[in-house]
N, C-alpha and C. Protein backbone atom coordinates (compact mmCIF):
# COMPACT_ATOMS: atom_id res chain seq x y z
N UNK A 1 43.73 88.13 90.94
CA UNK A 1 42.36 88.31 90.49
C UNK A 1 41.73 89.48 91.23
N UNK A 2 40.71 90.01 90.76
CA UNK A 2 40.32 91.35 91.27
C UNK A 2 38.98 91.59 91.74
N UNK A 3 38.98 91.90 93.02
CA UNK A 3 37.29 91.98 92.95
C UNK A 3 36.21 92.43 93.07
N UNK A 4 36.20 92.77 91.43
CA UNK A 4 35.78 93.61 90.32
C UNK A 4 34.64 92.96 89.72
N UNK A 5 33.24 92.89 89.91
CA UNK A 5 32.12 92.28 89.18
C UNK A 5 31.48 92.91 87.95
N UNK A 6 30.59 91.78 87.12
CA UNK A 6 30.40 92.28 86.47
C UNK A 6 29.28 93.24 86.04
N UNK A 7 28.64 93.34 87.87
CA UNK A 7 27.83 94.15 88.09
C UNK A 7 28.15 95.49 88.11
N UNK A 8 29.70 95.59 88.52
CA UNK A 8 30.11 96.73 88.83
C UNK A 8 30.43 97.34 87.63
N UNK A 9 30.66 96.94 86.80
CA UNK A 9 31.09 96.91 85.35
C UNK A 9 29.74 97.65 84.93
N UNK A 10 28.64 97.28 85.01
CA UNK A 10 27.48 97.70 84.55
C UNK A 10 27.00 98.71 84.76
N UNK A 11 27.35 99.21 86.58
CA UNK A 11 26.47 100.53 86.96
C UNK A 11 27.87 101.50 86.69
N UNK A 12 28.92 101.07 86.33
CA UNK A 12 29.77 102.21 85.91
C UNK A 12 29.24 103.01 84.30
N UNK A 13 29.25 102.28 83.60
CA UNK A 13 29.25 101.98 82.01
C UNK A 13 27.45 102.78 81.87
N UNK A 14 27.72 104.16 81.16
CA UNK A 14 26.50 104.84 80.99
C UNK A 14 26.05 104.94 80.20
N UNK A 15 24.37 105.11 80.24
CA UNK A 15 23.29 104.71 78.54
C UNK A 15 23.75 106.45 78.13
N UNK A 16 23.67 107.06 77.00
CA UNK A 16 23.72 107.69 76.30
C UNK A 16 22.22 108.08 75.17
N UNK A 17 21.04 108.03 75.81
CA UNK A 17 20.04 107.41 74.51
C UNK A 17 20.26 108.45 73.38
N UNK A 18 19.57 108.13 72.17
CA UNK A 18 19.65 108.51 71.27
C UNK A 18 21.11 109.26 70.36
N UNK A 19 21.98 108.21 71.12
CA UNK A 19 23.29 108.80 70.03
C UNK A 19 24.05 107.67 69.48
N UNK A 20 24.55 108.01 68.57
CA UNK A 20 24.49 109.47 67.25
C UNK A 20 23.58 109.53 67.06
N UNK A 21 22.29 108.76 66.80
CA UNK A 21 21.31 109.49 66.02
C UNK A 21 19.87 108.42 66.62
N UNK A 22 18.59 109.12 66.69
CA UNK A 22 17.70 108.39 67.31
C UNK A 22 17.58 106.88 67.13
N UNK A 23 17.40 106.66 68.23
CA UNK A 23 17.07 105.16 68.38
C UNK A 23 18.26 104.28 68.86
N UNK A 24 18.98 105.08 69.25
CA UNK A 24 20.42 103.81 69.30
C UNK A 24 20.60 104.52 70.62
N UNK A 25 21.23 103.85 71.77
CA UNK A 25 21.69 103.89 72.97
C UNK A 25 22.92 103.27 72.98
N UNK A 26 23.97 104.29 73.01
CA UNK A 26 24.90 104.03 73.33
C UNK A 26 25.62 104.00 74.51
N UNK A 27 26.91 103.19 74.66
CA UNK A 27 27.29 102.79 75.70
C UNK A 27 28.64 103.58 75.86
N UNK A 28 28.77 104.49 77.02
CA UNK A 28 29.79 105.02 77.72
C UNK A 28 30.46 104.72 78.66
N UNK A 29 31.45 104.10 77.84
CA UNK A 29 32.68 103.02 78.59
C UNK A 29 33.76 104.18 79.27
N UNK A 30 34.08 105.52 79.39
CA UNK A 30 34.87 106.05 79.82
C UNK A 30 34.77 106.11 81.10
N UNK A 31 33.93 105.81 81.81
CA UNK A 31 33.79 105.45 83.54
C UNK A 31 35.03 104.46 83.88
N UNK A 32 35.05 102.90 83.01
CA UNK A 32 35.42 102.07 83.07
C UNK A 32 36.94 102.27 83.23
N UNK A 33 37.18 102.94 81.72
CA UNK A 33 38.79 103.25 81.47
C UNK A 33 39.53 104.21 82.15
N UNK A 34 38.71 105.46 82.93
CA UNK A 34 38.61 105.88 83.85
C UNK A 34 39.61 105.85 85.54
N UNK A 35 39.20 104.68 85.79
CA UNK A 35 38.95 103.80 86.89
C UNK A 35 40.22 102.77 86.84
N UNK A 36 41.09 103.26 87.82
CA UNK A 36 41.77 101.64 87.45
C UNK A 36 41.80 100.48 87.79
N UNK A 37 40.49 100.62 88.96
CA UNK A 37 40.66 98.84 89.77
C UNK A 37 39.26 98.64 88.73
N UNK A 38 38.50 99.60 88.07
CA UNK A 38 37.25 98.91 87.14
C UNK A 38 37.76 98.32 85.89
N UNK A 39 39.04 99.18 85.11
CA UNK A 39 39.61 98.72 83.74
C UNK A 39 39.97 97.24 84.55
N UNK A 40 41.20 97.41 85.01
CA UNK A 40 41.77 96.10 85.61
C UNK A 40 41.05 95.19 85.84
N UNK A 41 39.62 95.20 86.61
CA UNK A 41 38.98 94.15 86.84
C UNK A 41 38.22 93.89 85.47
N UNK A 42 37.85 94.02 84.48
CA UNK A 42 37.39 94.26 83.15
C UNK A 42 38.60 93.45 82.80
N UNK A 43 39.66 93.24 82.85
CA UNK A 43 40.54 93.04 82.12
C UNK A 43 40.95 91.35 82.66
N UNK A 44 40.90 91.41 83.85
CA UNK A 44 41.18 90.10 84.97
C UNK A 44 40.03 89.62 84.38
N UNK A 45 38.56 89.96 84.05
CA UNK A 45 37.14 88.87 84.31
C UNK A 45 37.65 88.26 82.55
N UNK A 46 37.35 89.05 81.35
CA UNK A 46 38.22 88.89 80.32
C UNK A 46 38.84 87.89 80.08
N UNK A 47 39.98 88.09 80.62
CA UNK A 47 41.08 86.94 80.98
C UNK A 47 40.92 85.70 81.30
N UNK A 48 40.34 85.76 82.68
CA UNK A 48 40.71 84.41 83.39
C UNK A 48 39.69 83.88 82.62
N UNK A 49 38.59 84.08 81.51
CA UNK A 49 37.40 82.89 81.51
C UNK A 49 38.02 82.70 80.26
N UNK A 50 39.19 83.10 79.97
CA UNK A 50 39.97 82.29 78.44
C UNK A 50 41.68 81.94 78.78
N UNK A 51 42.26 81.94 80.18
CA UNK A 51 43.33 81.36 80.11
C UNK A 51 43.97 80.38 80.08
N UNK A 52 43.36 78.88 79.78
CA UNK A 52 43.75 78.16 79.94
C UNK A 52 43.07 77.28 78.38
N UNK A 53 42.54 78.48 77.42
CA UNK A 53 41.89 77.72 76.47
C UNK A 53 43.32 78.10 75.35
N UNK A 54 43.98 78.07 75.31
CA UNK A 54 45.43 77.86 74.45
C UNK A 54 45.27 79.13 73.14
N UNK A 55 45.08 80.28 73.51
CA UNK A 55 44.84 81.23 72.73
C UNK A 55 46.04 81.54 71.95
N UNK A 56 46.25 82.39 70.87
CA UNK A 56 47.47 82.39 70.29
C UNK A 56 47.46 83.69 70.05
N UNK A 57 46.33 84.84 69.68
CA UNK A 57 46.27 85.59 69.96
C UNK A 57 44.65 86.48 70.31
N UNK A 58 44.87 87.73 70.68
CA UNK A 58 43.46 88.11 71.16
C UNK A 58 43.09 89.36 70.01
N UNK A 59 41.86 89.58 69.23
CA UNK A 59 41.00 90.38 68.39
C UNK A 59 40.00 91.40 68.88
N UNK A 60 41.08 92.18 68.67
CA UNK A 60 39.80 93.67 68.76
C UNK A 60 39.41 94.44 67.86
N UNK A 61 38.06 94.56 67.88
CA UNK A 61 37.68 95.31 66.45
C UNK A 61 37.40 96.92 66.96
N UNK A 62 38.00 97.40 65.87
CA UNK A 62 38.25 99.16 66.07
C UNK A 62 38.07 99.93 67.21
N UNK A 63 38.48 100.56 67.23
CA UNK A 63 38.63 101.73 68.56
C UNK A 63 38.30 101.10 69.94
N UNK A 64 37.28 101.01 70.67
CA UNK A 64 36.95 100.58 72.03
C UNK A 64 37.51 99.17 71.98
N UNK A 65 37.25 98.62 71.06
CA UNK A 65 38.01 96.54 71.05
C UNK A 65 39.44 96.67 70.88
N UNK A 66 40.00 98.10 70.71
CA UNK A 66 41.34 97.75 70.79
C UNK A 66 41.68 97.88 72.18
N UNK A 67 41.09 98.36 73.13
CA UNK A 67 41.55 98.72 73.83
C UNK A 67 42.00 97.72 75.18
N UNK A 68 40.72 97.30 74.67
CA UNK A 68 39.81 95.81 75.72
C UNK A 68 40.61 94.49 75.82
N UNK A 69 41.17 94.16 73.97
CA UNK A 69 42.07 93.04 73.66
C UNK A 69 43.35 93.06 73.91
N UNK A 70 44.08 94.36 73.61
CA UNK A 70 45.34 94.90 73.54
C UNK A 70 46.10 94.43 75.10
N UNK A 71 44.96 94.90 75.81
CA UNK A 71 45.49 94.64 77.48
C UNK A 71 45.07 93.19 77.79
N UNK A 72 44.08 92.85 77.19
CA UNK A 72 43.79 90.85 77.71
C UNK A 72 45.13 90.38 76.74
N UNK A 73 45.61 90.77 75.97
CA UNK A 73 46.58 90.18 74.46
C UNK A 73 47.53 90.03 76.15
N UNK A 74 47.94 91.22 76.74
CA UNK A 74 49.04 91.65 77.39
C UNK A 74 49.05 90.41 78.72
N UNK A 75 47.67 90.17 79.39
CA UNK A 75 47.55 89.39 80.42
C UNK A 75 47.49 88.05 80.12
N UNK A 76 47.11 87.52 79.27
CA UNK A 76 47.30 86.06 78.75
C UNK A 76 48.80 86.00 77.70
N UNK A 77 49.33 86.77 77.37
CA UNK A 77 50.86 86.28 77.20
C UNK A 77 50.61 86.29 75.52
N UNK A 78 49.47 86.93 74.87
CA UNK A 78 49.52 86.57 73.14
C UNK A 78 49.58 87.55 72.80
N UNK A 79 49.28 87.25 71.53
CA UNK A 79 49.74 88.54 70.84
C UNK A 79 48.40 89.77 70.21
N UNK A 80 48.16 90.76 69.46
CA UNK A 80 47.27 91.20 69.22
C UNK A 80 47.13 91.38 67.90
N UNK A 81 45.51 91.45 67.35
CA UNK A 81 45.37 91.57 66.41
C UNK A 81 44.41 92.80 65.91
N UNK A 82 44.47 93.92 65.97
CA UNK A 82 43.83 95.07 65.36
C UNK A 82 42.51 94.65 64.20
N UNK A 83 41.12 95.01 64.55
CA UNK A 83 40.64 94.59 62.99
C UNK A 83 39.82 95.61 62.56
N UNK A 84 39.92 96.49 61.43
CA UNK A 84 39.31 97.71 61.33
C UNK A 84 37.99 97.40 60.50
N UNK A 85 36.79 98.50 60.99
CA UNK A 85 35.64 97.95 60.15
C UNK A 85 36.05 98.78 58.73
N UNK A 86 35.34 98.05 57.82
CA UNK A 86 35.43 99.02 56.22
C UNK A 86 34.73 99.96 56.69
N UNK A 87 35.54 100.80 55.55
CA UNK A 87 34.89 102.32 54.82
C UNK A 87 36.19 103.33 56.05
């Protein structure tokens, strides 16, 4: 286990305001992925609060959720499931 909070998680992860387009604040996770005791611990907190709930496999939706699930799929032992938004 890693120790990696999810505070730390927070002051890594940067506001972006107004992108793409006004009014939306986006979130810049490349600090995170970045970082390898921040991914890893991202990946350990993830994990451990679903390992023992009998998962079969783990769901990430497009681009950034693949990235997130792909590696929890890898640490809890299941398998992955890709889910793309339409259009």
């Amino acid at each position: 286990m890693s120790d990696v909070t999810v505070g730390d998680l927070e002051a890594a992860i940067r506001n972006v305001p107004d992108f793409p387009q006004p009014g939306i604040q986006f979130k810049d996770i490349t600090p995170v992925l970045g970082d390898a005791r921040l991914f890893a611990g991202a990946i350990d907190l993830m994990a451990s609060r679903h390992a023992d709930a009998g998962i079969d496999a783990c769901v990430g939706i497009d681009a950034r959720g693949f990235i997130f699930a792909a590696a929890a799929a890898k640490q809890l032992g299941t398998g992955f499931v890709p889910v793309r938004k339409k259009g």
